[in-house]
N, C-alpha and C. Protein backbone atom coordinates (compact mmCIF):
# COMPACT_ATOMS: atom_id res chain seq x y z
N UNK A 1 112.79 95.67 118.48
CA UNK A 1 113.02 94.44 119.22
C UNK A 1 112.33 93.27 118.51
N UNK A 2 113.04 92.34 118.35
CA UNK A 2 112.51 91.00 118.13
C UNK A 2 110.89 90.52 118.27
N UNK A 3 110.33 90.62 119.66
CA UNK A 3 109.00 90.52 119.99
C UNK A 3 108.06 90.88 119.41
N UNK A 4 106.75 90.43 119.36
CA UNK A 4 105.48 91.32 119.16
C UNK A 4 105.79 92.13 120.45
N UNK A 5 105.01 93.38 120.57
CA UNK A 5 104.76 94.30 121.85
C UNK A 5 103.08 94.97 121.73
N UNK A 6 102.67 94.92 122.87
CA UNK A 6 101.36 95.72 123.38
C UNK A 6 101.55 96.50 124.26
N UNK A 7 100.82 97.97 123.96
CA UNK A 7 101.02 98.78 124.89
C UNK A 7 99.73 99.56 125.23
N UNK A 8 99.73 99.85 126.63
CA UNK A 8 98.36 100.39 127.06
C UNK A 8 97.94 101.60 127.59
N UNK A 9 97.74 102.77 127.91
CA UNK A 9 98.02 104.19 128.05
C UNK A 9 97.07 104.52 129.22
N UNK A 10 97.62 104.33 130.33
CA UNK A 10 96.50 104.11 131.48
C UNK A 10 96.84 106.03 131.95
N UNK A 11 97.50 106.55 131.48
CA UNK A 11 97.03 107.56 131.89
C UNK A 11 98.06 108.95 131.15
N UNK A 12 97.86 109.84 131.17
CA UNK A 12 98.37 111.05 130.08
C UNK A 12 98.43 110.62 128.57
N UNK A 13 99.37 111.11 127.67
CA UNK A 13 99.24 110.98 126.57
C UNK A 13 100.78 110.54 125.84
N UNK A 14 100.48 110.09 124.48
CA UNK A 14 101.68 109.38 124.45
C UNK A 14 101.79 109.55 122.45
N UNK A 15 102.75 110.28 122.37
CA UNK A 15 102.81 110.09 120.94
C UNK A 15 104.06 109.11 119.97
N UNK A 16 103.27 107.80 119.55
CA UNK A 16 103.96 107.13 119.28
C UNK A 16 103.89 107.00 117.76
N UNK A 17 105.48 106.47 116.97
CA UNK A 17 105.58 106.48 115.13
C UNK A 17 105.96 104.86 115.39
N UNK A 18 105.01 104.31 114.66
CA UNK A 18 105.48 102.91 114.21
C UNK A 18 105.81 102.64 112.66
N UNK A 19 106.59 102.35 112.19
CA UNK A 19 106.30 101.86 110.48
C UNK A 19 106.10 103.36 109.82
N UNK A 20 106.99 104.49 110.53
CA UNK A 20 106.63 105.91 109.99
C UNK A 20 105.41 106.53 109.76
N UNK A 21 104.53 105.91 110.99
CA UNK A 21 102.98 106.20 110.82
C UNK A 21 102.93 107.01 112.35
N UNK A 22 102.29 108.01 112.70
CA UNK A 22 101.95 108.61 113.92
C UNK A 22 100.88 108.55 114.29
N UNK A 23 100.66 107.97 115.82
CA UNK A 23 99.19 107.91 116.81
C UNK A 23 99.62 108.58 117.48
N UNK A 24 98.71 109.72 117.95
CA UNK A 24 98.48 110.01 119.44
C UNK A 24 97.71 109.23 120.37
N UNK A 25 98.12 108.94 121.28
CA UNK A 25 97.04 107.59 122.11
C UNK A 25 97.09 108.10 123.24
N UNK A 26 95.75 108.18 123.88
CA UNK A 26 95.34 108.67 125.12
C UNK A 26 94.71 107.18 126.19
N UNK A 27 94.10 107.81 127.43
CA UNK A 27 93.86 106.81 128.43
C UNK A 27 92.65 105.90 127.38
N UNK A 28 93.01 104.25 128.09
CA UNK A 28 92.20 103.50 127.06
C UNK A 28 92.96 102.84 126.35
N UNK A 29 93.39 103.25 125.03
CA UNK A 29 94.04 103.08 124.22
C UNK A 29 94.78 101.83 123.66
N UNK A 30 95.21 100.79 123.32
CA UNK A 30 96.20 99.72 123.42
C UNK A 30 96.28 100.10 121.93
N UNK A 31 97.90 99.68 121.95
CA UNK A 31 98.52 99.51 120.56
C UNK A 31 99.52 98.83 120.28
N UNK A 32 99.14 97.96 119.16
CA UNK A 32 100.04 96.66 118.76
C UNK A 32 100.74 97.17 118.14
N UNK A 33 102.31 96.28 118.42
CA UNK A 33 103.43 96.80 117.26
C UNK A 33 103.79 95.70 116.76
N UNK A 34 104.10 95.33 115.71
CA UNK A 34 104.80 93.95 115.33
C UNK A 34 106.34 93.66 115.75
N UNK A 35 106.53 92.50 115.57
CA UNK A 35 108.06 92.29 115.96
C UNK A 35 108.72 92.93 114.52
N UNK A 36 109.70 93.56 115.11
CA UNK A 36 111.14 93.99 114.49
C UNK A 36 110.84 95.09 113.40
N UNK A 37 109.70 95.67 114.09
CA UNK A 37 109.25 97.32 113.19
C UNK A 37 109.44 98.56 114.06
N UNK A 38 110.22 98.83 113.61
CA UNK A 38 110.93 100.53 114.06
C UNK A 38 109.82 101.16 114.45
N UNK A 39 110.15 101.64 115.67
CA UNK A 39 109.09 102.35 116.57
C UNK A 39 109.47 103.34 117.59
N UNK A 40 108.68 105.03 118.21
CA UNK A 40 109.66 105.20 119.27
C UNK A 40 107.90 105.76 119.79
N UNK A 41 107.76 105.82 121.16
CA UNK A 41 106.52 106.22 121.90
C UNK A 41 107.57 107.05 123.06
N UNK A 42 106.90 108.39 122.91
CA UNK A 42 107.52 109.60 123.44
C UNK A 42 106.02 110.54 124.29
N UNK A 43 106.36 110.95 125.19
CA UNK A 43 105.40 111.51 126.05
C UNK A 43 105.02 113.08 125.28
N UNK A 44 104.02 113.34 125.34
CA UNK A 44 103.17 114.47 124.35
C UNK A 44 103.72 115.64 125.21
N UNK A 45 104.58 116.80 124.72
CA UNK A 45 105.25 117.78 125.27
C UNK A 45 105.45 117.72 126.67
N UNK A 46 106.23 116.55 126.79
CA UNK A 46 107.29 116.25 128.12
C UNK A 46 106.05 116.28 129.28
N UNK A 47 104.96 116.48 129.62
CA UNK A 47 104.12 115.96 130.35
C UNK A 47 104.02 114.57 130.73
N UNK A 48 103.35 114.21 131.65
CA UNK A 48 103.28 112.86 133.00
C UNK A 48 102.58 111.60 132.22
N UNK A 49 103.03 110.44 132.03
CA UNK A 49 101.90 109.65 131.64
C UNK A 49 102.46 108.49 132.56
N UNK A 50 101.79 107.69 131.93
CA UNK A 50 101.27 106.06 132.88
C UNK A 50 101.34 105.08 131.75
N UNK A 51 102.41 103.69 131.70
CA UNK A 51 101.44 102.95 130.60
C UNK A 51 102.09 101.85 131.15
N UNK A 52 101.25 100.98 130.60
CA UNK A 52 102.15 99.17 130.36
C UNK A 52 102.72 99.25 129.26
N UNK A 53 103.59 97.94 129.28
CA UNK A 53 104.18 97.35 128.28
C UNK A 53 104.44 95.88 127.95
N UNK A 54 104.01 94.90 126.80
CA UNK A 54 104.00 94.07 127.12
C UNK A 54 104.92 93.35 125.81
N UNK A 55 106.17 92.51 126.21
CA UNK A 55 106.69 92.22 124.74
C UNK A 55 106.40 90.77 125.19
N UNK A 56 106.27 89.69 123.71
CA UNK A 56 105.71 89.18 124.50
C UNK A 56 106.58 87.81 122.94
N UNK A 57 107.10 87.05 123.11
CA UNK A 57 107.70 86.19 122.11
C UNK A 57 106.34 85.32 121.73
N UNK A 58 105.90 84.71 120.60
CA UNK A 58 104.66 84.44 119.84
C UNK A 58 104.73 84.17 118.24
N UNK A 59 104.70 82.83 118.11
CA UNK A 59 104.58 83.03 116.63
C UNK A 59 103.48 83.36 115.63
N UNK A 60 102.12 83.76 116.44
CA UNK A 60 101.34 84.40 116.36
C UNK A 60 101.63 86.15 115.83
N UNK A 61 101.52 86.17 113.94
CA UNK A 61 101.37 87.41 114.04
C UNK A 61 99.93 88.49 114.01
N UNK A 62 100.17 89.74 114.33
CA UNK A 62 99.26 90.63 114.84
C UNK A 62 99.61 91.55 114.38
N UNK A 63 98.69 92.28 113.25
CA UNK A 63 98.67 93.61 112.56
C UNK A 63 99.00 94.64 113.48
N UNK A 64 99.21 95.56 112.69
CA UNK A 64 99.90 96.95 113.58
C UNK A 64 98.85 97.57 113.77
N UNK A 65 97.92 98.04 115.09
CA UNK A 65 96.77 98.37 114.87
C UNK A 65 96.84 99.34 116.30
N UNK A 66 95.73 100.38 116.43
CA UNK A 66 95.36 101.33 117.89
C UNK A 66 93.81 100.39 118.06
N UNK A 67 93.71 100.33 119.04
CA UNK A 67 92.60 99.54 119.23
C UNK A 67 92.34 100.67 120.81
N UNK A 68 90.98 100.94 120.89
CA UNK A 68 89.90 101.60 121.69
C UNK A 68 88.87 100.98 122.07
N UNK A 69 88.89 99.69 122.82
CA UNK A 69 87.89 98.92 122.80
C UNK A 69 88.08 98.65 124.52
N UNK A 70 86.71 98.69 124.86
CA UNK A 70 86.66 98.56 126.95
C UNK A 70 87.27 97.35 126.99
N UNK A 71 86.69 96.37 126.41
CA UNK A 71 86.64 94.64 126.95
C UNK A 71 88.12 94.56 126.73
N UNK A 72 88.85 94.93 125.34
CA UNK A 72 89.94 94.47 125.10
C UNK A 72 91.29 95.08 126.14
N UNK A 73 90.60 96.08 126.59
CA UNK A 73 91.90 97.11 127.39
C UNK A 73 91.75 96.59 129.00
N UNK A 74 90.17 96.22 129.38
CA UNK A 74 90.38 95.28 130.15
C UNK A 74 91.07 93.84 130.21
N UNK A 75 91.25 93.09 129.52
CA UNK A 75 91.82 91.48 128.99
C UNK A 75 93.31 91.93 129.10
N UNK A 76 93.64 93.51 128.55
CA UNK A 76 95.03 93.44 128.54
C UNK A 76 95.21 93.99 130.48
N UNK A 77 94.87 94.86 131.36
CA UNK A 77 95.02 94.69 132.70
C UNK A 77 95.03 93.06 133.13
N UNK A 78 93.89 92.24 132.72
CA UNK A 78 94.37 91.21 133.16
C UNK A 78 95.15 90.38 133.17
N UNK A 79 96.13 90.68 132.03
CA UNK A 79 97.46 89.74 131.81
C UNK A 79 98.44 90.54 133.10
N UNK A 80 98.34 91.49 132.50
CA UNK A 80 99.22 92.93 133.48
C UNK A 80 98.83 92.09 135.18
N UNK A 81 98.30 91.70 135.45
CA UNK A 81 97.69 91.58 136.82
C UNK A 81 97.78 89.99 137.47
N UNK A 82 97.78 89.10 135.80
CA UNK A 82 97.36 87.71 136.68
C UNK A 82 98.74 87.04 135.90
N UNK A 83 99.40 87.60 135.17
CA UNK A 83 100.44 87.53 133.95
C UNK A 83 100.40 85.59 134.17
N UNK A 84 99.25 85.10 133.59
CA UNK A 84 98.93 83.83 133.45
C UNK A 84 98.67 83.71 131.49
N UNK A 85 99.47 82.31 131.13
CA UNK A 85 99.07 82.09 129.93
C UNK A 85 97.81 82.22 129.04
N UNK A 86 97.11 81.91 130.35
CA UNK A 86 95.39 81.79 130.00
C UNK A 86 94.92 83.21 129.37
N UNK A 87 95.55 84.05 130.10
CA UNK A 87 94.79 85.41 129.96
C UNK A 87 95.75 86.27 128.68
N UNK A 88 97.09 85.67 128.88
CA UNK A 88 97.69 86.48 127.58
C UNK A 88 97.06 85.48 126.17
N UNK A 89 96.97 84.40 126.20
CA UNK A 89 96.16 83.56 125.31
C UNK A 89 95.04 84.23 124.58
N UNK A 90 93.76 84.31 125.68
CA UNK A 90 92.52 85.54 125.82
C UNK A 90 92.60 86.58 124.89
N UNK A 91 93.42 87.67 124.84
CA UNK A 91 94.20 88.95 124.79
C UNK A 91 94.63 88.37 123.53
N UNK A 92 95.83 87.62 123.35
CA UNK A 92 95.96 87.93 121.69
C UNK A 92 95.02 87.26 120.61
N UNK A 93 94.16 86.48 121.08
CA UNK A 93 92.90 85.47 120.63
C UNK A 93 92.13 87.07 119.78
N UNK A 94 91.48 87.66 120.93
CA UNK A 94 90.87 88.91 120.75
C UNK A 94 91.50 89.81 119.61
N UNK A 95 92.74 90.33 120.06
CA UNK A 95 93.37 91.42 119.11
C UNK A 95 93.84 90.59 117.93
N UNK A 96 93.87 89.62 117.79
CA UNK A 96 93.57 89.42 116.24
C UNK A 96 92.33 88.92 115.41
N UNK A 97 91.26 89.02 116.44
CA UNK A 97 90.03 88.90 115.76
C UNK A 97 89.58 90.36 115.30
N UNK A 98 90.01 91.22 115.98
CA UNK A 98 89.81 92.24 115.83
C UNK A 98 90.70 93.51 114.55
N UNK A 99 92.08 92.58 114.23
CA UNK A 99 93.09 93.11 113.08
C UNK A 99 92.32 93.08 112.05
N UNK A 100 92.52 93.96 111.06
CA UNK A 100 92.13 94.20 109.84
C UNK A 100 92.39 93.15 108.91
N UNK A 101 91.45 92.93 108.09
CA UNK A 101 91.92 91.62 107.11
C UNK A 101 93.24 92.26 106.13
N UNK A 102 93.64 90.98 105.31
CA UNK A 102 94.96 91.50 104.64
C UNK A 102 96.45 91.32 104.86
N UNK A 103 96.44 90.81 106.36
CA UNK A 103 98.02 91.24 107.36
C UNK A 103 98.86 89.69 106.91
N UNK A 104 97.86 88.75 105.81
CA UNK A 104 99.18 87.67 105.59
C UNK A 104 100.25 88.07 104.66
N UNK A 105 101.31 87.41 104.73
CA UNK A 105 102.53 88.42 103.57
C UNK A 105 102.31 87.31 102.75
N UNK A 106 102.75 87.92 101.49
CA UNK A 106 102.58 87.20 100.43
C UNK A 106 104.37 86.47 100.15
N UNK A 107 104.32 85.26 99.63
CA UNK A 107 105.62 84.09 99.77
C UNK A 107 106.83 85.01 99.36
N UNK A 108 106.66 85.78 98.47
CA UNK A 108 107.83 86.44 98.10
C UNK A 108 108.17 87.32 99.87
N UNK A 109 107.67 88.34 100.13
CA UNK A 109 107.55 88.93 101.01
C UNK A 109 107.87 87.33 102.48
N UNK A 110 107.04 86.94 102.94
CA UNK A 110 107.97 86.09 103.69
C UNK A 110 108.78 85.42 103.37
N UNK A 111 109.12 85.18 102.71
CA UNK A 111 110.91 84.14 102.16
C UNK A 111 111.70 85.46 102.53
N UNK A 112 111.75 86.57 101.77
CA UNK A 112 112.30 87.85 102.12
C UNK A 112 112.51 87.96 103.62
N UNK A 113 111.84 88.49 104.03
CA UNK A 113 112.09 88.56 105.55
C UNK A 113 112.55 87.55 106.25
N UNK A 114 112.68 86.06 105.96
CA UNK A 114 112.87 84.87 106.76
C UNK A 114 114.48 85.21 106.51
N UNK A 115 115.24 85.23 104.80
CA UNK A 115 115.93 85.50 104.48
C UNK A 115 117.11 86.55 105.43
N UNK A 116 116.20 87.61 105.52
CA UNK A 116 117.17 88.94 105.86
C UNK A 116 117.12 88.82 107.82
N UNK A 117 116.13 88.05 108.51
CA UNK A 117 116.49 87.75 110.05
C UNK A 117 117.09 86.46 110.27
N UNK A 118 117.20 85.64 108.94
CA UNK A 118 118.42 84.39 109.40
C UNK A 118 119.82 84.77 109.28
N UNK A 119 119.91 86.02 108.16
CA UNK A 119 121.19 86.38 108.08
C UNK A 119 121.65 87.58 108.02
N UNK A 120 121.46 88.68 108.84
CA UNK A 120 121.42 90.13 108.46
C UNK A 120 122.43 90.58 108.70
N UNK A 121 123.83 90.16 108.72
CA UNK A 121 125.01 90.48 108.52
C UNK A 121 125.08 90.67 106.98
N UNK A 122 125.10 89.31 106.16
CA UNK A 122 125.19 88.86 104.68
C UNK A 122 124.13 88.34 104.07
N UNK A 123 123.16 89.17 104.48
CA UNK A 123 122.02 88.33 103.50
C UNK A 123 122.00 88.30 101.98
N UNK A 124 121.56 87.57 101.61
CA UNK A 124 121.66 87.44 99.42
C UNK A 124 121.26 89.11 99.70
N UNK A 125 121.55 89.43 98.24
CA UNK A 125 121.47 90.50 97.78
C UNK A 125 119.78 90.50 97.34
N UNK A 126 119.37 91.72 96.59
CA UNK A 126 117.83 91.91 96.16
C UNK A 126 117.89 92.03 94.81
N UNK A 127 118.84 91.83 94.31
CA UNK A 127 119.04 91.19 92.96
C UNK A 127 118.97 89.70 92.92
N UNK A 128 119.54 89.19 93.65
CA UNK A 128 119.82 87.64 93.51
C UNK A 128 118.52 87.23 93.98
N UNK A 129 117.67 87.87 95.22
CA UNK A 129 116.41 87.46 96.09
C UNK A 129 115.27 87.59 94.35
N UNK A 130 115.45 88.43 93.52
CA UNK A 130 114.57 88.79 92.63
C UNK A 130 114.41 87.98 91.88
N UNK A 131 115.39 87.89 91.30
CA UNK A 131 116.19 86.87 90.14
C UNK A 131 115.41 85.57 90.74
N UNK A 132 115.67 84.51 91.60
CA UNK A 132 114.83 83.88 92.20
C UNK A 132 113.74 83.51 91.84
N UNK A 133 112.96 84.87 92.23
CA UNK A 133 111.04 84.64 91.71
C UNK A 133 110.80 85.15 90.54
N UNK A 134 112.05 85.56 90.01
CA UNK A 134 111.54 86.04 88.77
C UNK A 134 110.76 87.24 88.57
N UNK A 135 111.30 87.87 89.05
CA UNK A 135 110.93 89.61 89.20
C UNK A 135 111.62 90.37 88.96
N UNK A 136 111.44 91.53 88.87
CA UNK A 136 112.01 92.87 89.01
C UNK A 136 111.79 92.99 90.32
N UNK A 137 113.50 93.80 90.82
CA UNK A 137 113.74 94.02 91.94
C UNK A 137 112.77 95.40 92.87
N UNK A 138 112.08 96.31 91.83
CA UNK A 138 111.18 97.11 91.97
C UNK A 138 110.73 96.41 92.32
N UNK A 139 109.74 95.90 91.94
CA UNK A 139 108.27 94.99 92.31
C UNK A 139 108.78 94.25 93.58
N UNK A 140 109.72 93.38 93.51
CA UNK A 140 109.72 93.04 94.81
C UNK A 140 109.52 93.71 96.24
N UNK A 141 110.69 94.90 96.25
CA UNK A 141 110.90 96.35 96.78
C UNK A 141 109.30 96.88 97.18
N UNK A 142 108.63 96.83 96.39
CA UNK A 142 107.09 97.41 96.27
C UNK A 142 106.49 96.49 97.00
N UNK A 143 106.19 95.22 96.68
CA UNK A 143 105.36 94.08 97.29
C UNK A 143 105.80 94.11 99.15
N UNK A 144 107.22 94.19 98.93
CA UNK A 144 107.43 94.01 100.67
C UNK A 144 107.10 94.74 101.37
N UNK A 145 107.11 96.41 100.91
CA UNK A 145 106.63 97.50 101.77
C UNK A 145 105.03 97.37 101.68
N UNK A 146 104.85 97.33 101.03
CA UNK A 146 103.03 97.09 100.61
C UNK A 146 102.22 95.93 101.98
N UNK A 147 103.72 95.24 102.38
CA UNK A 147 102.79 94.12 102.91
C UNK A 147 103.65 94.13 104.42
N UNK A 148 104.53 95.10 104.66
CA UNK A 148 105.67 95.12 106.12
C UNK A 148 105.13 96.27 106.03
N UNK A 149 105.06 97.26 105.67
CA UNK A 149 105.00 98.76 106.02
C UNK A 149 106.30 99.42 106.14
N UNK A 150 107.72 98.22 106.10
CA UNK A 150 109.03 98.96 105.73
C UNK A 150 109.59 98.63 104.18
N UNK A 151 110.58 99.26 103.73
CA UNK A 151 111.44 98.25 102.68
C UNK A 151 112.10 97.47 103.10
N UNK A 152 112.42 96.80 102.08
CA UNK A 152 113.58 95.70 102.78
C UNK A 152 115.07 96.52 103.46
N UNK A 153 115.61 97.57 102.72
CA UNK A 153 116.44 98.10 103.54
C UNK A 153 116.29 99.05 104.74
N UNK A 154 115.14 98.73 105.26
CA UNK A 154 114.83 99.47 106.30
C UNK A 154 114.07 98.03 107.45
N UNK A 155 114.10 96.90 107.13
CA UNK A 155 113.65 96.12 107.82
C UNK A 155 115.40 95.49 108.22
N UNK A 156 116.18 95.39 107.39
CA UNK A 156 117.40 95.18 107.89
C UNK A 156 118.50 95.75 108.73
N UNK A 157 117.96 96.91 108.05
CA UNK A 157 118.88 97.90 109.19
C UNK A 157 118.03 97.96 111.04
N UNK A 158 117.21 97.85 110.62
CA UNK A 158 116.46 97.10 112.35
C UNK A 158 116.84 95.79 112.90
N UNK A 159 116.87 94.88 111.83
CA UNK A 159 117.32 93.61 112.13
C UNK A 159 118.67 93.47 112.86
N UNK A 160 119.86 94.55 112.08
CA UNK A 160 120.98 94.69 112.38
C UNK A 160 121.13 95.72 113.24
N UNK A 161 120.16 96.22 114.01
CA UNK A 161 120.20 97.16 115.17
C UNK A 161 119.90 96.38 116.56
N UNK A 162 118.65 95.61 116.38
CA UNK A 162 118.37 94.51 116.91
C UNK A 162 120.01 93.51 117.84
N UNK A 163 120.06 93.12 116.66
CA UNK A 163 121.39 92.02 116.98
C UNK A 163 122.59 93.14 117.41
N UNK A 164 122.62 94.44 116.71
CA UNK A 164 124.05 95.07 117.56
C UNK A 164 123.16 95.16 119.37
N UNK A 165 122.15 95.69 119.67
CA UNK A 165 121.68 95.41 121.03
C UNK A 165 122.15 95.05 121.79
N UNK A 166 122.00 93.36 121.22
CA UNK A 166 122.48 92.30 122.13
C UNK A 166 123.77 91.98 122.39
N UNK A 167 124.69 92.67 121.01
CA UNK A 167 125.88 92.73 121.45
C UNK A 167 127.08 93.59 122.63
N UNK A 168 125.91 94.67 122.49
CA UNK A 168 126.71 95.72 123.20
C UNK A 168 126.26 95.52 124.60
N UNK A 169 125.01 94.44 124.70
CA UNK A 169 124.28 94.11 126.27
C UNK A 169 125.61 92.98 126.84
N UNK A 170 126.08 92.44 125.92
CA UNK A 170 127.10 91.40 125.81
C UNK A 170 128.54 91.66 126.50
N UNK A 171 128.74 92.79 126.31
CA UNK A 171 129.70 94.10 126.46
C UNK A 171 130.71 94.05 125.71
N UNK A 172 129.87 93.73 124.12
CA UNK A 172 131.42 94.06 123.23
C UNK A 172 131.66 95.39 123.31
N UNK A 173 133.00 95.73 122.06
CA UNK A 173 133.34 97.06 121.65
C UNK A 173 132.26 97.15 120.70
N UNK A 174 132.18 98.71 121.05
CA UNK A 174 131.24 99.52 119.79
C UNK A 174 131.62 98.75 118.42
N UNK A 175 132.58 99.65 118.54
CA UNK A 175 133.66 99.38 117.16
C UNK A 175 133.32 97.84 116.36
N UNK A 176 134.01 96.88 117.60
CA UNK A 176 133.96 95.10 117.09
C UNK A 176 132.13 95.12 116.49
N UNK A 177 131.18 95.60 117.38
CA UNK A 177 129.37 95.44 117.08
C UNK A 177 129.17 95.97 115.44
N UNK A 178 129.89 97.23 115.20
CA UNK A 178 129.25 97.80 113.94
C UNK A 178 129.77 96.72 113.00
N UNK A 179 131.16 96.31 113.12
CA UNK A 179 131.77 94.92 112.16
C UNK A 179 130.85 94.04 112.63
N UNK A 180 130.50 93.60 113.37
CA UNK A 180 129.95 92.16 113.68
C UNK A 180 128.45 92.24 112.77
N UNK A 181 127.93 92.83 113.09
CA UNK A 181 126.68 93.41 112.64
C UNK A 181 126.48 94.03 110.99
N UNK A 182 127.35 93.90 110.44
CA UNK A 182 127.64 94.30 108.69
C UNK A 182 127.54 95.90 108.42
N UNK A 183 127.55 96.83 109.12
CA UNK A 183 127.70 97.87 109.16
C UNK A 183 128.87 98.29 108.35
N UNK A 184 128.90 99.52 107.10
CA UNK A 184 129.99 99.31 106.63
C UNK A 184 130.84 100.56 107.09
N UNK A 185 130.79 100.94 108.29
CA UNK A 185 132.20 101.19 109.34
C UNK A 185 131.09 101.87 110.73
N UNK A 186 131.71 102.46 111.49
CA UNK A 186 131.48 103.10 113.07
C UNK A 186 130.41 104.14 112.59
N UNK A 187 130.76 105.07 111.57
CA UNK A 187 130.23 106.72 111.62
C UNK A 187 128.48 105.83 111.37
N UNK A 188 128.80 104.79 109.93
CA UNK A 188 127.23 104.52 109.30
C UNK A 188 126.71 103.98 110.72
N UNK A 189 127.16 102.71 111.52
CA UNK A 189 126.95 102.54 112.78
C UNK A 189 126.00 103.32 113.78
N UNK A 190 126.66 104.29 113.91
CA UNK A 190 125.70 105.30 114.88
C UNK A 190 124.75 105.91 114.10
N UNK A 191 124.99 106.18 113.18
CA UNK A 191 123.76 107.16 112.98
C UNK A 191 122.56 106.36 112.52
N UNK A 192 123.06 105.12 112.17
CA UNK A 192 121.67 103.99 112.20
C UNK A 192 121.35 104.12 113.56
N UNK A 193 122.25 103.37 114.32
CA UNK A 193 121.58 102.97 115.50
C UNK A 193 120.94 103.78 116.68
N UNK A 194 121.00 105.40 116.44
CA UNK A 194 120.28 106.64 116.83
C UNK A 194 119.28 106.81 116.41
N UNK A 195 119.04 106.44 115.28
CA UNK A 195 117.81 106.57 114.42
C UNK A 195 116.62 105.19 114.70
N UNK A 196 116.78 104.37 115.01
CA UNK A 196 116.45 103.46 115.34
C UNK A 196 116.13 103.21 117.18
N UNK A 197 116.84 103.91 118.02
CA UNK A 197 116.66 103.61 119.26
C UNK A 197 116.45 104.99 120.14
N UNK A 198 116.85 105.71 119.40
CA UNK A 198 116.82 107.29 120.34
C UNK A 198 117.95 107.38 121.32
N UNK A 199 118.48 106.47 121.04
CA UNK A 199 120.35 106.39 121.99
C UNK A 199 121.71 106.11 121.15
N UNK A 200 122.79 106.59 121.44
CA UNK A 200 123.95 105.86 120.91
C UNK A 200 124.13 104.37 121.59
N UNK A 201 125.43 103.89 120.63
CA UNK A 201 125.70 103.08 121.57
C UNK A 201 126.11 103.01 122.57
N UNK A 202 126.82 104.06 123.37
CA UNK A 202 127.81 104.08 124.22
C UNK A 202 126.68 104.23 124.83
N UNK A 203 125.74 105.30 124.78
CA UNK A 203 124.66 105.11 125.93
C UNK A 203 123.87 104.05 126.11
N UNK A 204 123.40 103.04 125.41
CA UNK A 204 122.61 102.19 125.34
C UNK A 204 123.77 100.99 126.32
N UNK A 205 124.45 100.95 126.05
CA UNK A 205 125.74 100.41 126.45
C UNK A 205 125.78 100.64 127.64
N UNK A 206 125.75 101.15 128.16
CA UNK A 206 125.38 102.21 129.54
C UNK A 206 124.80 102.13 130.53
N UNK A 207 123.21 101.91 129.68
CA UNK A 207 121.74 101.74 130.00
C UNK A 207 121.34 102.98 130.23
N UNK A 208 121.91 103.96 129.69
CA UNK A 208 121.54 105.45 129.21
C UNK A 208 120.49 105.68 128.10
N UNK A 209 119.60 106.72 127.98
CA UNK A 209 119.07 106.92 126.62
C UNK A 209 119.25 108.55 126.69
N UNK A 210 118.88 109.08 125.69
CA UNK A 210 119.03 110.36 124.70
C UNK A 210 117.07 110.80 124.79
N UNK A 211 116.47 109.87 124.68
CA UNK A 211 114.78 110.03 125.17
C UNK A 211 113.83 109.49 125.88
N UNK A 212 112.76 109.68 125.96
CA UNK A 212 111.89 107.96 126.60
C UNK A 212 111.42 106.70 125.94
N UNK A 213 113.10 106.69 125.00
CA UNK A 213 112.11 105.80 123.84
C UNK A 213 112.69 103.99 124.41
N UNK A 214 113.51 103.98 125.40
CA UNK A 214 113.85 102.57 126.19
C UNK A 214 112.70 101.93 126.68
């Protein structure tokens, strides 16, 4: 999804992959995800849990981080509770004092990404994006994951999972979404967008899922 998101694990356990990285996160717990990084948080062998969720639009970015801290897991109940600017203000003030240094992208790397979410139907190619700064398309390839935690063809195919979403919330055809969306036919279609959401479209379409990853 588009958003930054915070999430808080007020009770059982929760095993979540962000950026192809795995936490187990127990009570306590909060964990930042960045906007538009592939993620699924699934309950630890089908057992009971409890959590918030908070997506939250911000041009404020915030490293991908598990954070275990009292004060901060309190600040996040209090948004949960008083859901006042002041306190979500508070809350992301904190969790990025608290992010690891390092999390600015370097110009190649944001032009890239500005690039591929203004246009992720037809974005320039990664030859032409290279050519540009005068690189090798390796190095570029390298620099972006180094500094997103995806490649570029794996930040697009989210981008373009993203936007089919909204289309199928829209109530297009499947079919018309995978064209609309640059998909190069139906079959590549689904099996992105399964991989990416833990649902087809028809179920998502629906408001069905395939796991607890909605």
């Amino acid at each position: 999804h588009p958003q930054l998101s915070i999430g808080a694990i007020v009770e059982g356990g929760t095993r979540c992959v962000c950026n192809g990285q795995e936490y187990l996160l127990s009570p306590g717990d909060l964990i930042v995800i960045p906007a538009n990084a592939p993620h699924s948080c699934n309950p630890i062998q089908g057992k009971p849990r409890s959590y918030h969720m908070l997506y939250i639009d911000t041009p404020q970015p915030l490293a991908q981080q598990v954070v275990h801290h009292d004060t901060l897991f309190r600040l996040y109940l209090n948004v949960v509770e008083q859901m006042s600017a002041d306190a979500l203000a508070a809350l992301l003030s904190a969790l990025s004092l608290n992010a690891h240094a390092g999390e600015t992208l370097r110009a190649t790397s944001q032009q890239l990404q500005q690039a591929l979410l203004a246009d992720p139907v037809s974005p320039p190619s990664l030859d032409e994006f290279a050519a540009r700064f005068s690189l090798r398309k390796e190095t570029l390839i390298r620099t972006f994951k180094q500094d997103t935690g995806l490649t570029p063809g794996s930040f697009l195919n989210n981008s373009r999972v993203e936007l089919a979403k909204a289309r199928l919330r829209a109530g297009d055809e499947i079919a018309d979404v995978a064209y609309q969306t640059g998909f190069a036919d139906q079959s590549h279609f689904h099996k992105t967008f399964v991989s990416y959401t833990a649902a087809t479209p028809r179920q998502y379409a629906l408001g069905q899922s395939i796991s607890d990853n909605n």
